[in-house]
C-alpha atoms as a PDB file:
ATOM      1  CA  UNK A   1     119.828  57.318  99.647  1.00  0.00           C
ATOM      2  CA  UNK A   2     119.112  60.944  98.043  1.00  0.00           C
ATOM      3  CA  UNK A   3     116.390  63.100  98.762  1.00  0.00           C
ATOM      4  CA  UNK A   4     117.131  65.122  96.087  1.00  0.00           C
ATOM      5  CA  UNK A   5     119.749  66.390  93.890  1.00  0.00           C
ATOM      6  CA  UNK A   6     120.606  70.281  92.558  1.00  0.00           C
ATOM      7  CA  UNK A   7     122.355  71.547  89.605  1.00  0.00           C
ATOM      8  CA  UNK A   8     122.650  74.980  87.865  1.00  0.00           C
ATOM      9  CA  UNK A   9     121.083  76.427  85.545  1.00  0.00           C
ATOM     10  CA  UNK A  10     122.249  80.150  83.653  1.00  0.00           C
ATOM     11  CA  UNK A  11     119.035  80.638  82.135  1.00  0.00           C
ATOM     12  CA  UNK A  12     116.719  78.847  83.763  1.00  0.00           C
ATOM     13  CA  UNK A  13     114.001  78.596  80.943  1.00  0.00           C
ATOM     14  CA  UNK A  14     116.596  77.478  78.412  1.00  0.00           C
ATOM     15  CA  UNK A  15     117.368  74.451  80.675  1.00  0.00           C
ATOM     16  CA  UNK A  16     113.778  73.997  81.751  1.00  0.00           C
ATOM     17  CA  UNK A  17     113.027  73.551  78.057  1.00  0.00           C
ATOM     18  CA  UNK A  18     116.046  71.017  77.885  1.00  0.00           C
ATOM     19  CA  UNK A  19     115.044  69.179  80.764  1.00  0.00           C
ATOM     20  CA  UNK A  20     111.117  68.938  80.001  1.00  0.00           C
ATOM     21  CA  UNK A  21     112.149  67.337  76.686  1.00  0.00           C
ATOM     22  CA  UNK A  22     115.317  65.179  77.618  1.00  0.00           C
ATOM     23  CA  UNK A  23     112.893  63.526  80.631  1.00  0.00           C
ATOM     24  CA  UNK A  24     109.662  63.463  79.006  1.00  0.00           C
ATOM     25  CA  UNK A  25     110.500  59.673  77.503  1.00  0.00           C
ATOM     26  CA  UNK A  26     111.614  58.844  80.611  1.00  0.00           C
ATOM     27  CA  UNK A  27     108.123  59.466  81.794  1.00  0.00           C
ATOM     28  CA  UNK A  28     109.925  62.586  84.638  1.00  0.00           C
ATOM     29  CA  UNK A  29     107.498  65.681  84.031  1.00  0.00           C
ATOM     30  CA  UNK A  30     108.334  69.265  85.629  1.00  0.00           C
ATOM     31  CA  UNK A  31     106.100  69.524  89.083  1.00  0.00           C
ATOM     32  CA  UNK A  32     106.539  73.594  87.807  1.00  0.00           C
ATOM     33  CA  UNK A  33     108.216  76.399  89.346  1.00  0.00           C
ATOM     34  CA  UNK A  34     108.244  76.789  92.576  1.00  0.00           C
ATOM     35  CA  UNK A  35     109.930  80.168  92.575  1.00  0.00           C
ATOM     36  CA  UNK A  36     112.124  82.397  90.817  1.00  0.00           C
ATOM     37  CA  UNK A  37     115.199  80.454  90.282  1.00  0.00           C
ATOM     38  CA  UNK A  38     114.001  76.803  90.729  1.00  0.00           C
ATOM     39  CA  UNK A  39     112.571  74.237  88.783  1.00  0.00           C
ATOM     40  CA  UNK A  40     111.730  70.726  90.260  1.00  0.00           C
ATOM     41  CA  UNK A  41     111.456  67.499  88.255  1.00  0.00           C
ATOM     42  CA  UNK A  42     109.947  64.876  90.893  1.00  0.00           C
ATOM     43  CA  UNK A  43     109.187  60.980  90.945  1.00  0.00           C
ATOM     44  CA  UNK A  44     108.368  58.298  93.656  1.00  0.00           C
ATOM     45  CA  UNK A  45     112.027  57.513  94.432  1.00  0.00           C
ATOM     46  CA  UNK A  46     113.440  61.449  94.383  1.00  0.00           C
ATOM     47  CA  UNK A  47     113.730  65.107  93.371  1.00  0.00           C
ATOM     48  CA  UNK A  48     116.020  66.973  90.531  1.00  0.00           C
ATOM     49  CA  UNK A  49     116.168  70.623  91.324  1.00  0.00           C
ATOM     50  CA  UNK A  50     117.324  73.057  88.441  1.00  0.00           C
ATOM     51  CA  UNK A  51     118.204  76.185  89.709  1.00  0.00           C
ATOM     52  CA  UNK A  52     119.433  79.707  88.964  1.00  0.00           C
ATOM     53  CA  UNK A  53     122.796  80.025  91.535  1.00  0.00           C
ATOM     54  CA  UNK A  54     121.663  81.739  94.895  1.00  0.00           C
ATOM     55  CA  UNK A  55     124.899  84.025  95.050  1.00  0.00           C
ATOM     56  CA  UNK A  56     123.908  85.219  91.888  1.00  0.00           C
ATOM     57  CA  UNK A  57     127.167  83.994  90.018  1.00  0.00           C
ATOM     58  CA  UNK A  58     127.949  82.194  86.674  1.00  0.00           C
ATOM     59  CA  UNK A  59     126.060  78.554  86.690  1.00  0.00           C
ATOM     60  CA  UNK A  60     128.738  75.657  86.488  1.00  0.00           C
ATOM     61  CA  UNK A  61     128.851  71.897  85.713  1.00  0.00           C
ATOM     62  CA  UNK A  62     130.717  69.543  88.081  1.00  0.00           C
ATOM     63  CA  UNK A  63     133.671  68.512  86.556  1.00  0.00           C
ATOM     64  CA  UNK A  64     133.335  64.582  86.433  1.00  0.00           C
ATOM     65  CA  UNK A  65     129.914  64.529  87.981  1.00  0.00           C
ATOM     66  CA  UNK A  66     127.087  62.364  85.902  1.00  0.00           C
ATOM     67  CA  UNK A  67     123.454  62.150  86.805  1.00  0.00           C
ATOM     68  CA  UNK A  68     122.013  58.971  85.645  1.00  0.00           C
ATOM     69  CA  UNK A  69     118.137  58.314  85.025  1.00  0.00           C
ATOM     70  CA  UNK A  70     117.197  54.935  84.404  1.00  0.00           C
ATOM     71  CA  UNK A  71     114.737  53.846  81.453  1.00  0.00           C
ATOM     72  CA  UNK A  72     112.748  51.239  80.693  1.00  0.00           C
ATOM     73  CA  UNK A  73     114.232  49.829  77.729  1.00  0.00           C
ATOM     74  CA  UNK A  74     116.417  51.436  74.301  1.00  0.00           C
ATOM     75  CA  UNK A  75     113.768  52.760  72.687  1.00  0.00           C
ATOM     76  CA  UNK A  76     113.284  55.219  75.956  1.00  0.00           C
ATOM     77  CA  UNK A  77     117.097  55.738  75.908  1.00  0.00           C
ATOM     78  CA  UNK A  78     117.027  56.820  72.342  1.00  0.00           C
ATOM     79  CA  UNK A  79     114.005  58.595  72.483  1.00  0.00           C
ATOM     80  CA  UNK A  80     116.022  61.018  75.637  1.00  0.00           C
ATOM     81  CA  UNK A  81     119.007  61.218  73.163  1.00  0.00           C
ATOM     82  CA  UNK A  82     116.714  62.633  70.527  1.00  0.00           C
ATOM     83  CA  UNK A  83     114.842  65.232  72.279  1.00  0.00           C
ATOM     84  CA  UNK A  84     117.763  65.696  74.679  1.00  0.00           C
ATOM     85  CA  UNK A  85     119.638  67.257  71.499  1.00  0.00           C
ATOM     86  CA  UNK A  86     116.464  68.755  69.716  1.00  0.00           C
ATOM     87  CA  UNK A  87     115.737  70.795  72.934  1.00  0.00           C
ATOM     88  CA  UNK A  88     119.280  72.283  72.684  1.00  0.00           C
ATOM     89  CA  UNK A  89     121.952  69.652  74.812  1.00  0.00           C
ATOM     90  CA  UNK A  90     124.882  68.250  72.893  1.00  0.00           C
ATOM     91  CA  UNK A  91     125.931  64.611  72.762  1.00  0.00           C
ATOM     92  CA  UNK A  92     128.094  63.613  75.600  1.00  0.00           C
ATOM     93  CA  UNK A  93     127.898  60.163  74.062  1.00  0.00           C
ATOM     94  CA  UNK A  94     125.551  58.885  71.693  1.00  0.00           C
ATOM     95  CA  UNK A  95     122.842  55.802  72.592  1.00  0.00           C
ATOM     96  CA  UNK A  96     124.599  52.448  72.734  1.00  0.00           C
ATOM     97  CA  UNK A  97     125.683  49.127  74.487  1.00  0.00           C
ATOM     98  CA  UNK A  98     128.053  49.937  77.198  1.00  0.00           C
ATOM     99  CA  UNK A  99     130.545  47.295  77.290  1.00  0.00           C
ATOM    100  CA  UNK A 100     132.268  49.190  80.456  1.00  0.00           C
ATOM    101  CA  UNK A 101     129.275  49.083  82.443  1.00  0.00           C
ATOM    102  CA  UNK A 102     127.716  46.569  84.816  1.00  0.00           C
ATOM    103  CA  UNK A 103     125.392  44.039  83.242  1.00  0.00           C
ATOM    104  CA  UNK A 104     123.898  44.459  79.773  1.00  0.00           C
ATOM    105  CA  UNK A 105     123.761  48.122  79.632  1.00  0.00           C
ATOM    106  CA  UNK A 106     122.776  50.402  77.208  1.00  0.00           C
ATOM    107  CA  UNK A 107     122.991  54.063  77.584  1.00  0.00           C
ATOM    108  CA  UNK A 108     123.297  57.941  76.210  1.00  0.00           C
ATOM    109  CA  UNK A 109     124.749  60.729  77.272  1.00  0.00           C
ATOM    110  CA  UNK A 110     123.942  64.384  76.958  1.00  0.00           C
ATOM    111  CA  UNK A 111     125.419  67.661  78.176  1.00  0.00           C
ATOM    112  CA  UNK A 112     122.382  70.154  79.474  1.00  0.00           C
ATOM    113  CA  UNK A 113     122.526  73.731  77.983  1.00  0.00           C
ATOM    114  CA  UNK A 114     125.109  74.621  81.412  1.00  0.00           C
ATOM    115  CA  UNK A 115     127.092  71.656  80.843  1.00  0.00           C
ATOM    116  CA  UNK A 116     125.658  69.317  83.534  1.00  0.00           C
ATOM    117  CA  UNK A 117     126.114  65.911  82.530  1.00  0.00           C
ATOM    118  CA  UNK A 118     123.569  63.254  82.767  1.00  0.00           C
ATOM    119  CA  UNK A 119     122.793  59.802  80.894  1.00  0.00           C
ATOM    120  CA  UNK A 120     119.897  57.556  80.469  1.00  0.00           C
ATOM    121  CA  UNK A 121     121.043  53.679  81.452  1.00  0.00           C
ATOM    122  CA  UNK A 122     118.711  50.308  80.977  1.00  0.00           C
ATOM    123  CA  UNK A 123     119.643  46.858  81.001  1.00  0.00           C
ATOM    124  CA  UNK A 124     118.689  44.769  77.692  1.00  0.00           C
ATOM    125  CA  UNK A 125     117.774  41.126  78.095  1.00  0.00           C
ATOM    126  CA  UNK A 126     119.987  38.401  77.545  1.00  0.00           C
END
């Protein structure tokens, strides 16, 4: 359904740093920089594009929006919570069982150094 999806970044080597750490247990590495306000994090199935603003103004979070990234199993999610937080994000929601959620879920949730939300989902057995 998505080719790709973009969010802001204020400083973009503060969030680069974030985002190399928070996906690296996922197994998403940074393709690099492919110029002087963008970032892109790539896989088989799409793009994440972290980018300076192009008209120049503040960088801002949408206001309800989550990106989710799935992982393999809880060890992954935890392992994103970790370094998500080490690298600088704050806990939007600490690694658990989501009762609310489809299935068996388990998930975390961080804020990025902007504010962008995003989360790490898997489904346990059973």
């Amino acid at each position: 359904m998505f080719t790709h999806i973009c969010i802001s970044a204020q400083d973009l080597a503060q969030s680069k740093a974030f985002y190399d750490a928070a996906l690296a247990p996922l197994g998403v590495a940074s393709i690099g920089q492919v110029n002087d306000r963008t970032c892109v994090y790539a896989t088989e199935t799409g793009k994440l594009l972290v980018m300076t603003p192009a008209d120049g103004g503040q960088a801002t979070f949408a206001n309800g929006g989550t990106i989710g990234f799935e992982a393999k199993d809880a060890a992954t999610v935890d392992a994103f919570h970790a370094a998500g937080l080490a690298a600088g994000g704050t806990d939007e929601g600490a690694q658990g069982p989501r009762p609310n959620a489809p299935g068996n879920a388990y998930g975390a949730y961080l804020r990025d150094p902007v504010g962008n939300k995003i989360c790490a989902f898997c489904q346990l057995p059973g």
